[in-house]
N, C-alpha and C. Protein backbone atom coordinates (compact mmCIF):
# COMPACT_ATOMS: atom_id res chain seq x y z
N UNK A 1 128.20 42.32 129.01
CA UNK A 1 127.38 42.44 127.82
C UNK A 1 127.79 43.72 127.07
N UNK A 2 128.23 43.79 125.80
CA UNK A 2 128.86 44.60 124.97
C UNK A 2 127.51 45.22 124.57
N UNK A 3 127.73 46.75 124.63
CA UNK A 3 126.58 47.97 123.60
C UNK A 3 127.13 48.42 122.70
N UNK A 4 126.48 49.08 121.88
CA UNK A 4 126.97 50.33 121.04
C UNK A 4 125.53 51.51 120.99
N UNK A 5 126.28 53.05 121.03
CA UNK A 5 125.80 53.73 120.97
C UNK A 5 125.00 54.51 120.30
N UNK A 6 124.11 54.78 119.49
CA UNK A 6 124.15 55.41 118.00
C UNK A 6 123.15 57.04 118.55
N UNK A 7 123.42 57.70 117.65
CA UNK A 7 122.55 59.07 117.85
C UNK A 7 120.79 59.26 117.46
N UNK A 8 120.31 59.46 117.59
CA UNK A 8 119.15 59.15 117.18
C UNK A 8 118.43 59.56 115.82
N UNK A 9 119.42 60.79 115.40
CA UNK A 9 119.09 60.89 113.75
C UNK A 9 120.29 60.09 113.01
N UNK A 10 121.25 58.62 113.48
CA UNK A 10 121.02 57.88 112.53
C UNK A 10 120.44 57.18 111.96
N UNK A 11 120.11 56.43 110.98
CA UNK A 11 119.08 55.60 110.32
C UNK A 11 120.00 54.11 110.51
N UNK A 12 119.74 53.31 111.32
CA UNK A 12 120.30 52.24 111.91
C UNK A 12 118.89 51.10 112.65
N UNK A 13 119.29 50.17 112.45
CA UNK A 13 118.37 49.47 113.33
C UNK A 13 118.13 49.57 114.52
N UNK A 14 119.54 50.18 115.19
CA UNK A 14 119.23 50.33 116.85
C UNK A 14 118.08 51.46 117.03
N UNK A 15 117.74 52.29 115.80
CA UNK A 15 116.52 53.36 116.00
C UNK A 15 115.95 53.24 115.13
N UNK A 16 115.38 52.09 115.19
CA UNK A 16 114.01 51.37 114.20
C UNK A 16 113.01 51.11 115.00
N UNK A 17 111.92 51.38 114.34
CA UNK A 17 110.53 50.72 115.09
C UNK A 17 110.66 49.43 114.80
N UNK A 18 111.84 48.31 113.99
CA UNK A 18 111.53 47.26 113.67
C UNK A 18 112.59 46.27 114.51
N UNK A 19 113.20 46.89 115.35
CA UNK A 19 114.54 46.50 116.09
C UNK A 19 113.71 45.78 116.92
N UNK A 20 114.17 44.63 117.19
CA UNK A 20 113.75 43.51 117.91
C UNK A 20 114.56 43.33 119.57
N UNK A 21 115.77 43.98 119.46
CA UNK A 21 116.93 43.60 120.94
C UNK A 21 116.71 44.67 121.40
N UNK A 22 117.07 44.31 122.63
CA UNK A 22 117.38 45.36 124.39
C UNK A 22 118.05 46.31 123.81
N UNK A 23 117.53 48.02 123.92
CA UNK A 23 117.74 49.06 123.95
C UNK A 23 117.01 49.62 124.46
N UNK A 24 117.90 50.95 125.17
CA UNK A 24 117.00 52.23 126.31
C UNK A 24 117.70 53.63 125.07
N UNK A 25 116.89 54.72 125.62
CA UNK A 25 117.24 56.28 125.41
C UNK A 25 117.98 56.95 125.97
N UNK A 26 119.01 57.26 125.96
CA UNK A 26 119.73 58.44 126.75
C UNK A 26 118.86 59.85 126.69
N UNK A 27 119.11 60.61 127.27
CA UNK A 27 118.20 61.90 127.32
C UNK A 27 119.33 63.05 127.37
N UNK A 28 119.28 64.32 126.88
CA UNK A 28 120.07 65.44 126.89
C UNK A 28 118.97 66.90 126.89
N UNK A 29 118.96 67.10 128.43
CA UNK A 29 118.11 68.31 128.76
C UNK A 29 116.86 67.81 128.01
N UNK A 30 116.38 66.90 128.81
CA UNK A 30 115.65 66.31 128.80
C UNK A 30 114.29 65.54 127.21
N UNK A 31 115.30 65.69 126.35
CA UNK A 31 114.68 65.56 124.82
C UNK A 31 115.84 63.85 124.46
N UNK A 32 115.43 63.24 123.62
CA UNK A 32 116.24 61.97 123.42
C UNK A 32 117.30 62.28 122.68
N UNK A 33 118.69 62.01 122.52
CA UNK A 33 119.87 62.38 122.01
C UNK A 33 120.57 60.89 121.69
N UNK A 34 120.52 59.84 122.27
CA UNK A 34 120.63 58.68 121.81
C UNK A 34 120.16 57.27 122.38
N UNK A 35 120.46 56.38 121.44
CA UNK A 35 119.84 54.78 122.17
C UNK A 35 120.89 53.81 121.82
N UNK A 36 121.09 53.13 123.93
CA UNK A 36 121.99 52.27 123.10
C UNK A 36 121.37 51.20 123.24
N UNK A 37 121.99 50.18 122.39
CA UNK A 37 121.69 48.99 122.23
C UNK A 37 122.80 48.41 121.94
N UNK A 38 121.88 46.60 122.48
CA UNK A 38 122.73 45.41 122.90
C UNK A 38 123.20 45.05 121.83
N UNK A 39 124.60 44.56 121.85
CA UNK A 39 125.51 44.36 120.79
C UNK A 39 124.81 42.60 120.10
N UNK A 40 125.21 42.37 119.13
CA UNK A 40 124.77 41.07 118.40
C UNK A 40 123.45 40.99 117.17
N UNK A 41 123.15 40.43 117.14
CA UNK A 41 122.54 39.98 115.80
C UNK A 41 120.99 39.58 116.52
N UNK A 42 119.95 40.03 116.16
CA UNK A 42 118.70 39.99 116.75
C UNK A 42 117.54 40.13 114.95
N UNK A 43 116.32 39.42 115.33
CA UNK A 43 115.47 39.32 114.73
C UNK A 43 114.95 41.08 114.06
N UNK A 44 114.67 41.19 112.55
CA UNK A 44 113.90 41.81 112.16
C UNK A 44 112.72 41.68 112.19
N UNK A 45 112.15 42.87 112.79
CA UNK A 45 110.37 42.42 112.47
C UNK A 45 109.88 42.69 111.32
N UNK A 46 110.34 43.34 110.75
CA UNK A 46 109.99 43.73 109.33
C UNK A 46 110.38 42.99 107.75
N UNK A 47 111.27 42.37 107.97
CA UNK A 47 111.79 41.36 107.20
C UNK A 47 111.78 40.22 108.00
N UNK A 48 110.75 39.12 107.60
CA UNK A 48 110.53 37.47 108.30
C UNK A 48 111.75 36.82 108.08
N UNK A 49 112.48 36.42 108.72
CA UNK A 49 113.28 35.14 108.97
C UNK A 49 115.02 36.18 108.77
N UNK A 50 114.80 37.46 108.47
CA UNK A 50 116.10 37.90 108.39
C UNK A 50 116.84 38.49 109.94
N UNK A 51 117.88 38.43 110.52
CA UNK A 51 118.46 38.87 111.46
C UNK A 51 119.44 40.27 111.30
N UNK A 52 119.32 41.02 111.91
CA UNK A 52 120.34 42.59 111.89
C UNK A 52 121.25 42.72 113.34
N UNK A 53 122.09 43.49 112.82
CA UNK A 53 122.71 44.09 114.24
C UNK A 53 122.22 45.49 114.29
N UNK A 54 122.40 46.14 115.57
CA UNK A 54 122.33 47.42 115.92
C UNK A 54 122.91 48.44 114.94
N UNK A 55 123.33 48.33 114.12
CA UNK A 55 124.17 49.24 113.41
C UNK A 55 124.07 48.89 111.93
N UNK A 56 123.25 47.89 111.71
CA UNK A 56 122.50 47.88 110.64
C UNK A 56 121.77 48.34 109.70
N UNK A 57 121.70 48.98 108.38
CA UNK A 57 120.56 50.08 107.71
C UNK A 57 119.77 48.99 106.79
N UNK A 58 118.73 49.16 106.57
CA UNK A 58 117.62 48.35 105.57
C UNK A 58 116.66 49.41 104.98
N UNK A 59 116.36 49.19 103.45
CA UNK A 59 115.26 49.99 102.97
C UNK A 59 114.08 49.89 103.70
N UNK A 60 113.65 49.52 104.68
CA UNK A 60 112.53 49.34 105.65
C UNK A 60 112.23 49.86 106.64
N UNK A 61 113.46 50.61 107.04
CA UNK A 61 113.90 51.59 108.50
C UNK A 61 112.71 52.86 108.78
N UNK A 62 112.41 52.64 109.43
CA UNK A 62 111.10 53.43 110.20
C UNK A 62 111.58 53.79 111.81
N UNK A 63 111.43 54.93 112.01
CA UNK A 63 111.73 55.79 113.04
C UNK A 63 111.28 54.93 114.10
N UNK A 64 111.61 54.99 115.60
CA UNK A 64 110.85 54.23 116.92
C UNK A 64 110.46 55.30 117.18
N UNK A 65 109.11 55.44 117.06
CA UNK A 65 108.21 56.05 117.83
C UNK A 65 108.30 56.68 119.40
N UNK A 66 109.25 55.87 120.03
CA UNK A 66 109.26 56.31 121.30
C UNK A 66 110.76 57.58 121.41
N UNK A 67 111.23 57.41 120.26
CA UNK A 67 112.08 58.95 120.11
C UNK A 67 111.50 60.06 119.16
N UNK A 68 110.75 59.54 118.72
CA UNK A 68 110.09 61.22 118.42
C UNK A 68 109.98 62.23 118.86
């Protein structure tokens, strides 16, 4: 199963509160530094019926909460 990596101050779907696919946090001294996520095309929650990849940007992009 193919990932990609992204940093967490990019603005990408893989670090959206609206990202729908399998992603975890990497940690660096113990604060979040990045998330990867599963490669492919997965559901927006924020836009109905549209699909994104991980590396995706949309005027809709909202931080995941769980890297704050």
């Amino acid at each position: 199963m193919a990932h990609g990596v992204y940093r967490i101050t990019e603005k990408k779907c893989a670090t959206c509160a609206y990202w729908d696919g399998a992603r975890s946090i990497d940690f660096v001294a113990n604060k979040p530094h990045s998330v990867k996520a599963e490669a492919g095309s997965f559901n927006c929650l924020a836009q109905s019926g549209k699909t994104a990849t991980a590396a995706t940007h949309c005027l809709r992009y909202h931080l995941w909460e769980k890297i704050n």
